[in-house]
Protein backbone atom coordinates (compact mmCIF):
# COMPACT_ATOMS: atom_id res chain seq x y z
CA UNK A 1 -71.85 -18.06 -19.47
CA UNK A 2 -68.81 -18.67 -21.07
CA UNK A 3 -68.56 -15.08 -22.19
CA UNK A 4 -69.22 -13.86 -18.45
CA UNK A 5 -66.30 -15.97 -17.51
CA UNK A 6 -64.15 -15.19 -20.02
CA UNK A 7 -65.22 -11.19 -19.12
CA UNK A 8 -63.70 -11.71 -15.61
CA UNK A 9 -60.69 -13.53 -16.50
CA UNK A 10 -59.95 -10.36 -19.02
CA UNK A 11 -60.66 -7.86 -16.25
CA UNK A 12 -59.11 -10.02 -13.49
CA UNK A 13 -55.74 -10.05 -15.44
CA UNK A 14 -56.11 -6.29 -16.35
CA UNK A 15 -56.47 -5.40 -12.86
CA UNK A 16 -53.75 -7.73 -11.62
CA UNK A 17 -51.33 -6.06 -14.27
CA UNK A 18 -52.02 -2.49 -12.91
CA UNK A 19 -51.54 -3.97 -9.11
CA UNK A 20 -48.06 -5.28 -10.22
CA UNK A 21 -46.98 -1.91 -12.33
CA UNK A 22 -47.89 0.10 -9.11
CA UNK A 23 -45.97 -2.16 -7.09
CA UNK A 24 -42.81 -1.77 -9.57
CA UNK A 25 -43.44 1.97 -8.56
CA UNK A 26 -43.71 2.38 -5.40
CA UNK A 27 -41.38 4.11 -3.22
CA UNK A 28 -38.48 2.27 -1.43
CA UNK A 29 -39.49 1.41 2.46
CA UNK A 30 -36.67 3.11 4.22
CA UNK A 31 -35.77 1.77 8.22
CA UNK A 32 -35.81 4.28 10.70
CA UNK A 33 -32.75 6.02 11.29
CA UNK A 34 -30.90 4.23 14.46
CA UNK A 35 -29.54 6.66 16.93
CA UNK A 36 -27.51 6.27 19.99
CA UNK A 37 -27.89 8.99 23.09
CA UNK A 38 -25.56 8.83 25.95
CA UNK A 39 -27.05 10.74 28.67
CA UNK A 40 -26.30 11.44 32.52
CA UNK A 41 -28.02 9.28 34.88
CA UNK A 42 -29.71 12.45 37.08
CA UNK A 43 -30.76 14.22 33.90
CA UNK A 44 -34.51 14.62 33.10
CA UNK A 45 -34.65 16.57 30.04
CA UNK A 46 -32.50 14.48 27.99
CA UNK A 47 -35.73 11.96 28.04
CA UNK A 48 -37.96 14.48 26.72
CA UNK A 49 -35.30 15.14 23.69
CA UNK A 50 -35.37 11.45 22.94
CA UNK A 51 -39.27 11.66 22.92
CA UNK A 52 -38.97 14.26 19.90
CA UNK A 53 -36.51 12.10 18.32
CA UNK A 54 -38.82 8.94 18.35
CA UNK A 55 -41.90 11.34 17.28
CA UNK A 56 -39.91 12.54 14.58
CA UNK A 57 -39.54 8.75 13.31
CA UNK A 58 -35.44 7.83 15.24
CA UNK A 59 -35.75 4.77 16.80
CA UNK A 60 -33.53 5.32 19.76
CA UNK A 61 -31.31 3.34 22.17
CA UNK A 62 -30.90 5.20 25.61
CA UNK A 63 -27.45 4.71 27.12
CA UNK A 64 -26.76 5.58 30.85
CA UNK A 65 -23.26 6.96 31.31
CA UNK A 66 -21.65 8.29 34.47
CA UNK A 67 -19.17 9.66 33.10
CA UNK A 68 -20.41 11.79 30.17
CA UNK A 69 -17.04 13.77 29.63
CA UNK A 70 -15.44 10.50 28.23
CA UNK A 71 -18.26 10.00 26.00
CA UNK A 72 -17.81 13.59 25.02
CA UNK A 73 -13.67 13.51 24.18
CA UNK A 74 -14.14 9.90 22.21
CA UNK A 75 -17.20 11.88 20.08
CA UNK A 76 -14.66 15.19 19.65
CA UNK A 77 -16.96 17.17 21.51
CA UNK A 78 -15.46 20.58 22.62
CA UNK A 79 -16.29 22.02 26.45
CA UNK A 80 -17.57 25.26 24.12
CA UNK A 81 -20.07 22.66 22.12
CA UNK A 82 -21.71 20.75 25.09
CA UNK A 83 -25.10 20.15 26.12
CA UNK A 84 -26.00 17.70 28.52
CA UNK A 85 -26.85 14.94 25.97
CA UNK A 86 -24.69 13.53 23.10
CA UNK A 87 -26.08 10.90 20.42
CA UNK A 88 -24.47 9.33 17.39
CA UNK A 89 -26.35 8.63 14.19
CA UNK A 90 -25.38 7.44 10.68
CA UNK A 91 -21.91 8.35 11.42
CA UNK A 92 -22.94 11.70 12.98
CA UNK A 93 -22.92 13.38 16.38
CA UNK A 94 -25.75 15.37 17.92
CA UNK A 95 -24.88 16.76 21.44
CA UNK A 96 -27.66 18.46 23.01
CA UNK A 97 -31.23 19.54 22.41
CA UNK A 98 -31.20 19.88 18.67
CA UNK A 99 -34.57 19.69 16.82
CA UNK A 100 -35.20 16.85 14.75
CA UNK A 101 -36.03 18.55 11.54
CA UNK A 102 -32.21 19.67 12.21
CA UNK A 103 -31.09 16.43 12.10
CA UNK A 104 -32.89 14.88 9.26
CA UNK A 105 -31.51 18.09 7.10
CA UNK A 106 -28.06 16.77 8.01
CA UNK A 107 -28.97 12.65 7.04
CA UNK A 108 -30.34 14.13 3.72
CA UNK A 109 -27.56 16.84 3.08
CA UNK A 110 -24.49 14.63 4.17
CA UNK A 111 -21.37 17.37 5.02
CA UNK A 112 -18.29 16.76 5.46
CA UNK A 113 -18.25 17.17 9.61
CA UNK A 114 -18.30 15.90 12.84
CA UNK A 115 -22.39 16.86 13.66
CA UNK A 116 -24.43 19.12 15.21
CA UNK A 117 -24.53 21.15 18.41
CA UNK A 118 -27.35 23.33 20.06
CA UNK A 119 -24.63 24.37 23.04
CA UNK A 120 -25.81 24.58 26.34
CA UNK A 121 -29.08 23.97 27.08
CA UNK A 122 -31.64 26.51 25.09
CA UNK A 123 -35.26 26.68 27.07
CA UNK A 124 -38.15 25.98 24.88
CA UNK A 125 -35.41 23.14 22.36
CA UNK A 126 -36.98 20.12 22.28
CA UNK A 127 -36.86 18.32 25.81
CA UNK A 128 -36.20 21.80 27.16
CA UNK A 129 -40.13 22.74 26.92
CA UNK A 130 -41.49 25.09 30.02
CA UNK A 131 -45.04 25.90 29.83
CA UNK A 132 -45.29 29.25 30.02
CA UNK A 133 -41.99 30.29 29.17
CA UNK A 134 -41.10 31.78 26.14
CA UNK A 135 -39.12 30.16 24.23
CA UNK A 136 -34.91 31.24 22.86
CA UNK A 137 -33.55 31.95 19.81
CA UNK A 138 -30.66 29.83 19.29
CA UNK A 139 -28.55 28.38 16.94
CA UNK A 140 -27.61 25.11 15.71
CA UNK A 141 -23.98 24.89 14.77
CA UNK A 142 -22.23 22.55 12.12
CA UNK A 143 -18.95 21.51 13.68
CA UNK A 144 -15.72 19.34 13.05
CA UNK A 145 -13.04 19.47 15.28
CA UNK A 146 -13.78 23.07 17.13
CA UNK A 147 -14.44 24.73 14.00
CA UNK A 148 -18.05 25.80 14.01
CA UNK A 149 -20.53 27.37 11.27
CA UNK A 150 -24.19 28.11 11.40
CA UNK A 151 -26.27 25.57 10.05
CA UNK A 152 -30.09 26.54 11.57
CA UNK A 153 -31.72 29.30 13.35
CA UNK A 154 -34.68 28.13 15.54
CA UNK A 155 -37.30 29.12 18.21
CA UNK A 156 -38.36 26.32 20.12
CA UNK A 157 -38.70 23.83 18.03
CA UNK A 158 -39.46 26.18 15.45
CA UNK A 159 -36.98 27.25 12.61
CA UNK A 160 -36.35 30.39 11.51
């Protein structure tokens, strides 16, 4: 009996060990990204981009603004850069419908800019879904100030 008990003490604290090296491995829990979208009252399809931003892991806070041109000049968003939506996150800002996959490539990749833009309002972007409809090519511009570069090509939701 003794040497039973003595058996399970043995594997008990072997097995323990491992739990706790495993532990000292494991990967860092990182929160959700916060985001911030300022968005027209009267506008549906702003919803629909917040929607892919949460399913793509943002947690984000809606803000209703009447005035979405002043939101636009204090974010140094250009009338050649606008969308209908504008969000701020980690420092960033995202006007319009640009894809989340987008956006995580900028978190990870940090630039030296203001954000992104998907101008205007490209059918089939995320919130901008039509069934049926095929979906544009359009780009996703890097910007600071109003000078612009390509940073993604996409389809949809889809990059190229």
């Amino acid at each position: 009996m003794a040497l039973r008990l003595a058996h399970y003490f043995v594997v008990g604290g072997l097995l323990s060990f491992t739990g706790f090296v495993s532990l000292a491995h494991a990967e860092p829990v990182t929160a959700a990204p916060q985001m911030t979208m300022y968005k027209d009252p009267y506008c549906g399809c702003c919803e629909g981009w917040a929607e892919h931003m949460k399913a793509a892991g943002f947690n984000v806070t809606v803000k209703v603004e009447e005035t979405m041109d002043t939101v636009k000049a204090k974010y140094g968003v250009g009338a050649n850069l606008a969308s209908c939506h504008t969000a701020v996150v980690d420092g960033y800002v995202i006007e319009g419908h640009v894809p989340a996959s987008a956006v995580k490539r900028l978190l990870a990749e940090r630039p030296q800019a203001t954000g992104l833009t998907a101008p205007g309002m490209p059918m089939g972007s995320p919130g901008m879904e039509m069934p049926g409809s095929k979906a544009d090519t359009y780009d996703v511009l890097l910007f600071k100030g109003q000078m612009t570069k390509p940073f993604a090509r996409y389809e949809g939701t889809q990059a190229l």
